[in-house]
PDB file of N, CA and C in Angstrom:
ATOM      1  N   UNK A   1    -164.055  11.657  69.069  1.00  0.00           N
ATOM      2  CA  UNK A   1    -165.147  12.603  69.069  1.00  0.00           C
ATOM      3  C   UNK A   1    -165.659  12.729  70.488  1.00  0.00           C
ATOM      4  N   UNK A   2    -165.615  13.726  70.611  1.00  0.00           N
ATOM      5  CA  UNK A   2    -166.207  14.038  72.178  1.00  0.00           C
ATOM      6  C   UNK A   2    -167.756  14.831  72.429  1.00  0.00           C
ATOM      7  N   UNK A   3    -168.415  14.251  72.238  1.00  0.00           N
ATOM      8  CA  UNK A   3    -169.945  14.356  71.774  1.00  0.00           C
ATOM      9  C   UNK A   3    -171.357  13.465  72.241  1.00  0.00           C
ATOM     10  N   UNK A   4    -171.768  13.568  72.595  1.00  0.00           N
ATOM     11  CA  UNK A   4    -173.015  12.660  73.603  1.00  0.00           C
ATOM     12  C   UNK A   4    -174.226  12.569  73.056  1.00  0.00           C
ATOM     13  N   UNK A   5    -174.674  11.776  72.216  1.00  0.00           N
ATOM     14  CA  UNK A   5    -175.326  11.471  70.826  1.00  0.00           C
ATOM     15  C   UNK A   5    -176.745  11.501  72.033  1.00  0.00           C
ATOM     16  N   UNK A   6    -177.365  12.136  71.024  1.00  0.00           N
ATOM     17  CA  UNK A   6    -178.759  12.065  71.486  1.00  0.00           C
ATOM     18  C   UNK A   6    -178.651  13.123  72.757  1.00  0.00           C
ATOM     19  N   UNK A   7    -177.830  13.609  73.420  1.00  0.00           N
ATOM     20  CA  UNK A   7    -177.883  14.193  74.592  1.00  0.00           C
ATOM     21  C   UNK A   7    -178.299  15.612  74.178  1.00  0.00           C
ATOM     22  N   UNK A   8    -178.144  16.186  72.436  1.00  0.00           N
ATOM     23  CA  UNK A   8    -178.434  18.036  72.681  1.00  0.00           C
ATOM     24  C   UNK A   8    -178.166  18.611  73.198  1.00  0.00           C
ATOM     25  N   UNK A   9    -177.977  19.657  72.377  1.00  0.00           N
ATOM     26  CA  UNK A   9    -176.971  21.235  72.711  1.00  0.00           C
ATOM     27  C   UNK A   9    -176.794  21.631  73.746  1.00  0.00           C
ATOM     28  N   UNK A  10    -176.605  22.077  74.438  1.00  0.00           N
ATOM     29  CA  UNK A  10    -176.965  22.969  75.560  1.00  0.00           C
ATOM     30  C   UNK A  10    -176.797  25.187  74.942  1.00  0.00           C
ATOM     31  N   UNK A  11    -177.615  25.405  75.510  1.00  0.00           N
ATOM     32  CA  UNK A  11    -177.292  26.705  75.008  1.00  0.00           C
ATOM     33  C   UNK A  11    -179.181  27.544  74.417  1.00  0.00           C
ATOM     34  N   UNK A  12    -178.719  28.593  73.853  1.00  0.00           N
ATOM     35  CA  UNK A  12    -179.794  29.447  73.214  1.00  0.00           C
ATOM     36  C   UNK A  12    -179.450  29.171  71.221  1.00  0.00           C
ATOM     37  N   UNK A  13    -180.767  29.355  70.844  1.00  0.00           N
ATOM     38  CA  UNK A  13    -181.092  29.318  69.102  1.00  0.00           C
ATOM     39  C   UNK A  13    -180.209  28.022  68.538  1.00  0.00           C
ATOM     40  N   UNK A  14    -180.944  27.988  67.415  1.00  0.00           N
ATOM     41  CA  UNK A  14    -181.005  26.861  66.325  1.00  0.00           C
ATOM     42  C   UNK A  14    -181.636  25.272  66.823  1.00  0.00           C
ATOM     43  N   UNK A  15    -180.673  24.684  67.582  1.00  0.00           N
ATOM     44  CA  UNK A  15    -181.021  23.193  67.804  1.00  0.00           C
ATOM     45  C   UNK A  15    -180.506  22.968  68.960  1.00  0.00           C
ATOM     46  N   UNK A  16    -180.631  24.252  70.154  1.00  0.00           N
ATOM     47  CA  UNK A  16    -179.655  24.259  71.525  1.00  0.00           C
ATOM     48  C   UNK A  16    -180.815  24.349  72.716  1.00  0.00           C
ATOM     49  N   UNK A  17    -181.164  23.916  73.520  1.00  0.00           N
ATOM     50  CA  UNK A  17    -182.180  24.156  74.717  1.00  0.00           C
ATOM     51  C   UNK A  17    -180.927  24.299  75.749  1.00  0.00           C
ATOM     52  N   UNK A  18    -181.877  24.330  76.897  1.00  0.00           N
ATOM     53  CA  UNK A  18    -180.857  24.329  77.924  1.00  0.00           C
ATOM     54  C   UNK A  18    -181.448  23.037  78.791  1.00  0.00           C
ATOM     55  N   UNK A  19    -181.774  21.624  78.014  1.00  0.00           N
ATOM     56  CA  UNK A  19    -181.774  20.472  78.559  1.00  0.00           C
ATOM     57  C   UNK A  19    -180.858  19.616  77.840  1.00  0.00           C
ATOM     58  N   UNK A  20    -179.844  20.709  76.504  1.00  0.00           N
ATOM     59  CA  UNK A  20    -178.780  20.052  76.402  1.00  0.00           C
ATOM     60  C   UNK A  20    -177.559  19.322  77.357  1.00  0.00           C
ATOM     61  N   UNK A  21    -176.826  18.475  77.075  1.00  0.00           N
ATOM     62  CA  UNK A  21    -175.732  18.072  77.784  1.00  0.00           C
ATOM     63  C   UNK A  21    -174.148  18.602  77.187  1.00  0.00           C
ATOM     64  N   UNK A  22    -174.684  19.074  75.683  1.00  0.00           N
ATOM     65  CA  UNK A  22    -173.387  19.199  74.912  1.00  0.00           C
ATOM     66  C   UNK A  22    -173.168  20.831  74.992  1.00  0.00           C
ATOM     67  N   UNK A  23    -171.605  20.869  75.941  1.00  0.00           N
ATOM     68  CA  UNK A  23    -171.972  22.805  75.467  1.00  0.00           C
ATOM     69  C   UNK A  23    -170.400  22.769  74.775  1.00  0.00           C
ATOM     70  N   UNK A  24    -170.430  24.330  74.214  1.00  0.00           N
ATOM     71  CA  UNK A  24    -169.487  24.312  73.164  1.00  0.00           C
ATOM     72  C   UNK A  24    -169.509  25.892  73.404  1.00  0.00           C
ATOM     73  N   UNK A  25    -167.644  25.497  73.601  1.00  0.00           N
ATOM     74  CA  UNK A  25    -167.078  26.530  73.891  1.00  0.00           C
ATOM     75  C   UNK A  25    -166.616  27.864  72.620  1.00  0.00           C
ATOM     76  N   UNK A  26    -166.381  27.238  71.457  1.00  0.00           N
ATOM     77  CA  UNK A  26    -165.779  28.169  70.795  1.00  0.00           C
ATOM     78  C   UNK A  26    -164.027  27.933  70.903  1.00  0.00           C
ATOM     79  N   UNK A  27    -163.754  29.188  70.868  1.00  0.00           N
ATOM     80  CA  UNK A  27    -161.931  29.132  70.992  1.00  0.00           C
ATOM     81  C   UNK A  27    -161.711  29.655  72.263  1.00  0.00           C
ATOM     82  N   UNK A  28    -162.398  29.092  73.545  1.00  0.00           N
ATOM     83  CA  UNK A  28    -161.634  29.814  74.716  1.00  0.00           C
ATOM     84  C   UNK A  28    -161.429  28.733  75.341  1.00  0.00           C
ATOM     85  N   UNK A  29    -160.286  27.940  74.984  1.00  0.00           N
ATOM     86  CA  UNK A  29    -159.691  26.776  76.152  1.00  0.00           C
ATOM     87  C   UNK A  29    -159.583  27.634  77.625  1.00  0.00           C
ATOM     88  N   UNK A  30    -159.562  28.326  77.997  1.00  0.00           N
ATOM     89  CA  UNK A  30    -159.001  28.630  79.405  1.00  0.00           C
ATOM     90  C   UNK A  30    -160.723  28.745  80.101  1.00  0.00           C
ATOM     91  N   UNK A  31    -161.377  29.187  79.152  1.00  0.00           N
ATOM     92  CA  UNK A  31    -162.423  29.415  80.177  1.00  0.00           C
ATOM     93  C   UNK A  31    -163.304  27.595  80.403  1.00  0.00           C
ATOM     94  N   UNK A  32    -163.415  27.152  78.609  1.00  0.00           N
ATOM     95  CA  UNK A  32    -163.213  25.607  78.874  1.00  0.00           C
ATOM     96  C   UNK A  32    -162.749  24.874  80.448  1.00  0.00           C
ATOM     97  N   UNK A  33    -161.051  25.049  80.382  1.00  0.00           N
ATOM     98  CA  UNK A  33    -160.971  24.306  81.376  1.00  0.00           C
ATOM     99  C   UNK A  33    -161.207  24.705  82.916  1.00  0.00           C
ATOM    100  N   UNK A  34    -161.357  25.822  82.513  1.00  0.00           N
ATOM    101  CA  UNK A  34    -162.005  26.404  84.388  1.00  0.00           C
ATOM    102  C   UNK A  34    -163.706  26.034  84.702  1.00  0.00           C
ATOM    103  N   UNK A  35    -164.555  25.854  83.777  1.00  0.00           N
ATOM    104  CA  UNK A  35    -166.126  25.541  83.757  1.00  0.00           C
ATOM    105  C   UNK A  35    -166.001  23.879  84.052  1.00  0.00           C
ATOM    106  N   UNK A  36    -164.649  23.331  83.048  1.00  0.00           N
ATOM    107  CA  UNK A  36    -164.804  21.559  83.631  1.00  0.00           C
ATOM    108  C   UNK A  36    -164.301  21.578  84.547  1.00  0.00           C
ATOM    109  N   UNK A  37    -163.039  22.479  85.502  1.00  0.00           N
ATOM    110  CA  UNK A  37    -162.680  21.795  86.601  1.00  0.00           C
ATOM    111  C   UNK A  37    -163.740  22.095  88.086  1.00  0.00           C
ATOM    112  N   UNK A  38    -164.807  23.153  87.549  1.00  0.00           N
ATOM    113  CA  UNK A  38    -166.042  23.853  88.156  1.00  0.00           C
ATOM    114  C   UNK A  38    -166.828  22.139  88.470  1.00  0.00           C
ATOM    115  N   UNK A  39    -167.068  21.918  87.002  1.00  0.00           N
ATOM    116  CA  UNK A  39    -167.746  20.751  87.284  1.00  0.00           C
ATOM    117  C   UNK A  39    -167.336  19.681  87.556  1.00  0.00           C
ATOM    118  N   UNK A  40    -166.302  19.251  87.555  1.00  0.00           N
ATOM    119  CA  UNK A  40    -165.067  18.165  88.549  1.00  0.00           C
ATOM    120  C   UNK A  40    -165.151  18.591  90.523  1.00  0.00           C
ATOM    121  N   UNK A  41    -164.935  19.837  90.662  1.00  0.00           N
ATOM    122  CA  UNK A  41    -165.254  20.548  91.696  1.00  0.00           C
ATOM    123  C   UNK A  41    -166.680  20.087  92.245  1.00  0.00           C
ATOM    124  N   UNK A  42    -167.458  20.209  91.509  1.00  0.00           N
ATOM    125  CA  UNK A  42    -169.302  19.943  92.118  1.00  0.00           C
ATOM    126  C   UNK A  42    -169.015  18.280  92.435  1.00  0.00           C
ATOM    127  N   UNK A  43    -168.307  17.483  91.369  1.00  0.00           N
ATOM    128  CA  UNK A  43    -168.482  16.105  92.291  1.00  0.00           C
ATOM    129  C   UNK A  43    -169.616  15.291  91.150  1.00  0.00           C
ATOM    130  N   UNK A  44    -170.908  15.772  90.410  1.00  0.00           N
ATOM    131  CA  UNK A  44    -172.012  15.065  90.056  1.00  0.00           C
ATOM    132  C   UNK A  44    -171.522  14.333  88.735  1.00  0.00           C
ATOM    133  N   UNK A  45    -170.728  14.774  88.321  1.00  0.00           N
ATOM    134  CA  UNK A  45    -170.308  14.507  86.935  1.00  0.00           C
ATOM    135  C   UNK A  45    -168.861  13.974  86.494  1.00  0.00           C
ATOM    136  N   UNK A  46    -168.557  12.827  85.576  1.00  0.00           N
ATOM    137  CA  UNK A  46    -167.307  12.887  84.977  1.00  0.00           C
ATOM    138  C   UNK A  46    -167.586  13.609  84.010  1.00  0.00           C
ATOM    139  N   UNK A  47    -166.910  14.306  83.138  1.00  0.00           N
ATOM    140  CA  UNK A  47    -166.693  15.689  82.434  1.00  0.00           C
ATOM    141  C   UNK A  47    -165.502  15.392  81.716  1.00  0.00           C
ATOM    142  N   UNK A  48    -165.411  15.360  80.125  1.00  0.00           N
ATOM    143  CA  UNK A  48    -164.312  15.649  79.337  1.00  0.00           C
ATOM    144  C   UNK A  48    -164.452  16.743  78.620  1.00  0.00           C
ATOM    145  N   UNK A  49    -163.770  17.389  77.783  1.00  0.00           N
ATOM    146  CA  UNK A  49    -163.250  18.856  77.375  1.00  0.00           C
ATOM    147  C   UNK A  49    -162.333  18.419  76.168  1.00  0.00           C
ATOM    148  N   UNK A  50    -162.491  18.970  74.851  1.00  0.00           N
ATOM    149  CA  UNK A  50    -161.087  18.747  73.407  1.00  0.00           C
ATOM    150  C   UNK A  50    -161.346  19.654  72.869  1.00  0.00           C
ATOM    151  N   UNK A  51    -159.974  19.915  72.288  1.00  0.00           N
ATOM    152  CA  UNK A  51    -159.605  21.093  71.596  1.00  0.00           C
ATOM    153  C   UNK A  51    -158.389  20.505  71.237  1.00  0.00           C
ATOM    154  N   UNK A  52    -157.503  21.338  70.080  1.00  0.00           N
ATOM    155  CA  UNK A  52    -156.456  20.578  69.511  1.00  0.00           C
ATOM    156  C   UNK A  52    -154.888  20.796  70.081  1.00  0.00           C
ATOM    157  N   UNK A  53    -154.334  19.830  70.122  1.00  0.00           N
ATOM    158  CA  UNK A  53    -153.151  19.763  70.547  1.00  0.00           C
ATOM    159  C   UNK A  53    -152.341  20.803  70.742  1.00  0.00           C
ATOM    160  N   UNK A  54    -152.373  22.052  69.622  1.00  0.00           N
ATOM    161  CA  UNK A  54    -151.529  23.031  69.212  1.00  0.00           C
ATOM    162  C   UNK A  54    -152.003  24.097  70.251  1.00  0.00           C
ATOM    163  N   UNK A  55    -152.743  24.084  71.121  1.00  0.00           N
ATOM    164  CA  UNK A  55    -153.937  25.173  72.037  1.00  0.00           C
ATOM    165  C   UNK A  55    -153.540  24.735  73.240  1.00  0.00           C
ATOM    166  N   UNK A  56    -152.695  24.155  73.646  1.00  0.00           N
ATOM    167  CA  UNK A  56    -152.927  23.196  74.614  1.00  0.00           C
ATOM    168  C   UNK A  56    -152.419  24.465  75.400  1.00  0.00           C
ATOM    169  N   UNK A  57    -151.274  25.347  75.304  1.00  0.00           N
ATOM    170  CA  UNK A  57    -150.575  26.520  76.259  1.00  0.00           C
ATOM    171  C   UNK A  57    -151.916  27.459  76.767  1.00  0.00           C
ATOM    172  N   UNK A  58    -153.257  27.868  76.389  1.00  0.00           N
ATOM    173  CA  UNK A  58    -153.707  28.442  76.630  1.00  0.00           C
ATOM    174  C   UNK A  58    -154.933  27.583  77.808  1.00  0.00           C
ATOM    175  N   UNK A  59    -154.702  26.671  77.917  1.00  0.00           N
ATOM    176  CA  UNK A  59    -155.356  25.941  79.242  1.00  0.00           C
ATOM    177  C   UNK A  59    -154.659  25.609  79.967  1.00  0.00           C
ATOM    178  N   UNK A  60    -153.410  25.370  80.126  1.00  0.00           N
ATOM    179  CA  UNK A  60    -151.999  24.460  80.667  1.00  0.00           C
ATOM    180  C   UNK A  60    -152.502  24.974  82.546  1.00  0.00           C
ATOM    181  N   UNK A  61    -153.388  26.032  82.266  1.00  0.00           N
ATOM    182  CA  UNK A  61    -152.851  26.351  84.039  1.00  0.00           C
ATOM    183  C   UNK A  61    -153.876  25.334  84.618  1.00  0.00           C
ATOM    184  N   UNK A  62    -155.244  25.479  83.771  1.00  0.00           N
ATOM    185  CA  UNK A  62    -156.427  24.698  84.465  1.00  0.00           C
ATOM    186  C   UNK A  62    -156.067  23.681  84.486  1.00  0.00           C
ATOM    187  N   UNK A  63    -155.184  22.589  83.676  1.00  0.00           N
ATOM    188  CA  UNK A  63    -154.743  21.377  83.641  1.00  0.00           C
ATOM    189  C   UNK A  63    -153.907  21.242  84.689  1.00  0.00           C
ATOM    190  N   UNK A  64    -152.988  22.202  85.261  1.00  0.00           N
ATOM    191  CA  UNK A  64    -152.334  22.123  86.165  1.00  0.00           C
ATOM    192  C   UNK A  64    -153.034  21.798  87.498  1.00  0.00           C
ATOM    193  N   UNK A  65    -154.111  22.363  87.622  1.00  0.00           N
ATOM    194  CA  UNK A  65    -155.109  23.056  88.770  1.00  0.00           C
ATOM    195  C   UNK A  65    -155.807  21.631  88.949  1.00  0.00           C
ATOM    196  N   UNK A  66    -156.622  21.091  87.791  1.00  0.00           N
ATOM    197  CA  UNK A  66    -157.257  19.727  87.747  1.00  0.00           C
ATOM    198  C   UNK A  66    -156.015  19.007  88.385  1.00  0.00           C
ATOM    199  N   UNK A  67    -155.042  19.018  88.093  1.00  0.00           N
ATOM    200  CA  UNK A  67    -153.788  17.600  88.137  1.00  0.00           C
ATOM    201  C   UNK A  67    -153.555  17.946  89.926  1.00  0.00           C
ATOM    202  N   UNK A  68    -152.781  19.155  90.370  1.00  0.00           N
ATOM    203  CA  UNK A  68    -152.704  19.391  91.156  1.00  0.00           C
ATOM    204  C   UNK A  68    -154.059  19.309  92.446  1.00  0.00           C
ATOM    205  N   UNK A  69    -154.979  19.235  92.334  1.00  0.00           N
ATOM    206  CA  UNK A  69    -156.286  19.342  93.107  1.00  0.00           C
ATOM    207  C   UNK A  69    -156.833  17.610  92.991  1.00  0.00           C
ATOM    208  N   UNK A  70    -156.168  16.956  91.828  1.00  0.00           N
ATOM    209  CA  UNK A  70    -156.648  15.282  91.888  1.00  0.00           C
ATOM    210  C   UNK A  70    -157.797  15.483  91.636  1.00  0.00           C
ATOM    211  N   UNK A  71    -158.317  16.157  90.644  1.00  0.00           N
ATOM    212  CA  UNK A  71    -159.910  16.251  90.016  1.00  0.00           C
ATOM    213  C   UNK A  71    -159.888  14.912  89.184  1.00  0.00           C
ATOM    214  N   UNK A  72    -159.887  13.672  89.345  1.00  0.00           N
ATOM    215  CA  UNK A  72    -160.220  12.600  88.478  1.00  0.00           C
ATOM    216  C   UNK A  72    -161.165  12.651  87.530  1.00  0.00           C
ATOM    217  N   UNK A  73    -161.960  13.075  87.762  1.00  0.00           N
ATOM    218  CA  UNK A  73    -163.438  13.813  87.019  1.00  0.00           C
ATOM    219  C   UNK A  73    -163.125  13.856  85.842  1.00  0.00           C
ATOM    220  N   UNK A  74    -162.068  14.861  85.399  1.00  0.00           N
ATOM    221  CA  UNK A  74    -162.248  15.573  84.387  1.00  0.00           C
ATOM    222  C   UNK A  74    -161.231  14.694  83.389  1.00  0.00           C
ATOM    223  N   UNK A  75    -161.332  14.286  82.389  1.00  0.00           N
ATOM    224  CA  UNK A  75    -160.841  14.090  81.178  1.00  0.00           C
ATOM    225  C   UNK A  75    -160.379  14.769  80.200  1.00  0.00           C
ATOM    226  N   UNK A  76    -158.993  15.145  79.588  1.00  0.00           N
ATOM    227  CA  UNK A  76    -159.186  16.251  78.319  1.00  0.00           C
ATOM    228  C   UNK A  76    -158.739  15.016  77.438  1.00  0.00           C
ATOM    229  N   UNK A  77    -159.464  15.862  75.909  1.00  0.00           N
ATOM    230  CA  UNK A  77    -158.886  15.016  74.747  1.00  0.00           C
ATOM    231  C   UNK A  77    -158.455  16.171  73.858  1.00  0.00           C
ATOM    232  N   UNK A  78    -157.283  15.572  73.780  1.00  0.00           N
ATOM    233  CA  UNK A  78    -156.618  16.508  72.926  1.00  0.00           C
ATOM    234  C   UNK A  78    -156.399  16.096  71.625  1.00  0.00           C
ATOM    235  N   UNK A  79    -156.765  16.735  70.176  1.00  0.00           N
ATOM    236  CA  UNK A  79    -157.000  15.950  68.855  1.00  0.00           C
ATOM    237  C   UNK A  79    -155.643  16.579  68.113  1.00  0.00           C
ATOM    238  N   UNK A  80    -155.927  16.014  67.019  1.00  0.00           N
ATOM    239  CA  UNK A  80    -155.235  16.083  66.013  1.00  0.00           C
ATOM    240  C   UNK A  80    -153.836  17.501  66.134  1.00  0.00           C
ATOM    241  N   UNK A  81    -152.350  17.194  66.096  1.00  0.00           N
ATOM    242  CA  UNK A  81    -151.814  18.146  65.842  1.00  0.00           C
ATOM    243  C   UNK A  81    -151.505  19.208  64.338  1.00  0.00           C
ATOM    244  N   UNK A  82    -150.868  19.916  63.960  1.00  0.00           N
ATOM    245  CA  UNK A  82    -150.949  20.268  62.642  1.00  0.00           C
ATOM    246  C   UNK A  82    -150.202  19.439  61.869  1.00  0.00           C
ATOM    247  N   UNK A  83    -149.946  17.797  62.018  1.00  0.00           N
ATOM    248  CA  UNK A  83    -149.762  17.159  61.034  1.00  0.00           C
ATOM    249  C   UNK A  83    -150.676  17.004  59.732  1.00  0.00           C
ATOM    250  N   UNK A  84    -152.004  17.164  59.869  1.00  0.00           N
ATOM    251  CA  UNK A  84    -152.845  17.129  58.667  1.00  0.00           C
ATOM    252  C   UNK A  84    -153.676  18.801  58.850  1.00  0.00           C
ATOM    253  N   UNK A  85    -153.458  19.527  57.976  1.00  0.00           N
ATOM    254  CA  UNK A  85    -154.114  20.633  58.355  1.00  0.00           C
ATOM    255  C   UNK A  85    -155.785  20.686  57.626  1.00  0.00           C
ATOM    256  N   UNK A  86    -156.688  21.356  59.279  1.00  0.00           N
ATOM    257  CA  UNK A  86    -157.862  20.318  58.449  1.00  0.00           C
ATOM    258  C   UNK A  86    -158.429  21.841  57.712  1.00  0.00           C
ATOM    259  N   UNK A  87    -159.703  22.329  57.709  1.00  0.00           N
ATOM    260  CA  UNK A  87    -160.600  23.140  57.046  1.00  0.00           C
ATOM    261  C   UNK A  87    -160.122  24.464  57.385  1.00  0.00           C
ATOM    262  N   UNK A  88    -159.597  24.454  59.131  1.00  0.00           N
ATOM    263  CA  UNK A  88    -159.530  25.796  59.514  1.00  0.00           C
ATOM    264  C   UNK A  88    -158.366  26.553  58.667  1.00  0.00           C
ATOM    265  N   UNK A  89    -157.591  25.514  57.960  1.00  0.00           N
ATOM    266  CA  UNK A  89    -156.508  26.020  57.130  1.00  0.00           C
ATOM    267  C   UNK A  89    -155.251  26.668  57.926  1.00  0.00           C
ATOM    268  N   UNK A  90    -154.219  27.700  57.786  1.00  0.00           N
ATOM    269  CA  UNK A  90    -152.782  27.796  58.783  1.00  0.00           C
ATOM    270  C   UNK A  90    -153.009  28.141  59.865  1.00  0.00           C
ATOM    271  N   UNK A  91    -154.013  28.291  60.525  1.00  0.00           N
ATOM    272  CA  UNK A  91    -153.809  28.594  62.102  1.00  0.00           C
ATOM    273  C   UNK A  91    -153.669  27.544  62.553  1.00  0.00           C
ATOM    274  N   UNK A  92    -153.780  26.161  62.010  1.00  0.00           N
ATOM    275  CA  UNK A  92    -153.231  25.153  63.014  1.00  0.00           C
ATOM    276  C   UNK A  92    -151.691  24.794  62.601  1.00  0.00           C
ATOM    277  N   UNK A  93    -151.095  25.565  62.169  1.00  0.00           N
ATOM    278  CA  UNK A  93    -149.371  25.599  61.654  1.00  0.00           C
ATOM    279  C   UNK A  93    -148.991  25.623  63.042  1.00  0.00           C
ATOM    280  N   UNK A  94    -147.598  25.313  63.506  1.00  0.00           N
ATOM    281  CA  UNK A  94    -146.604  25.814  64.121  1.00  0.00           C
ATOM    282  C   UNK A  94    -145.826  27.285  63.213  1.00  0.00           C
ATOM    283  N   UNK A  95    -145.500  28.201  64.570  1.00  0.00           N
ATOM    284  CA  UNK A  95    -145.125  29.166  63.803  1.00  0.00           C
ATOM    285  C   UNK A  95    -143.519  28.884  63.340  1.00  0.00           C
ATOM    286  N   UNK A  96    -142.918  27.763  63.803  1.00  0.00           N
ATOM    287  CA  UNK A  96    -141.448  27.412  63.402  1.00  0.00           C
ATOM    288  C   UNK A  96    -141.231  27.712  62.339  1.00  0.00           C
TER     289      UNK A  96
END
């Protein structure tokens, strides 16, 4: 789980201020990993980032960019593949 208990949302409405620590991307790994290697870049922060295994092609460049640039900073966790398919149901299939 990649989550910072007690730290709060970051963001606008429901249970989100912007003295959160936790922000949440949605389904855009690419912009994900360009905002953590932003904040790997600034230096103030170690910074991890997850999303699931099967997604991984749509960040691969920022991972490249972190690896290539020696951003130590940044951490990804990459979860579960479509061996157990969870709630989201077949989009976490392989299309094989």
């Amino acid at each position: 789980r990649n989550y910072i208990d007690e730290g709060g949302n970051w963001g606008v409405g429901f249970d989100k201020s912007y003295a959160g620590k936790n922000l949440y991307f949605g389904i855009r790994e690419h912009s994900m990993g360009t905002i953590l290697n932003g904040f790997a870049y600034h230096g103030l922060f170690k910074i991890s980032g997850s999303t699931f295994l099967v997604f991984a092609d749509y960040f691969r460049p920022t991972v490249r960019i972190a690896g290539l640039a020696e951003l130590n900073r940044v951490s990804w966790v990459l979860t579960h593949d479509s061996i157990g398919v969870g709630e989201d149901g077949p989009t976490h299939q392989p299309v094989e």
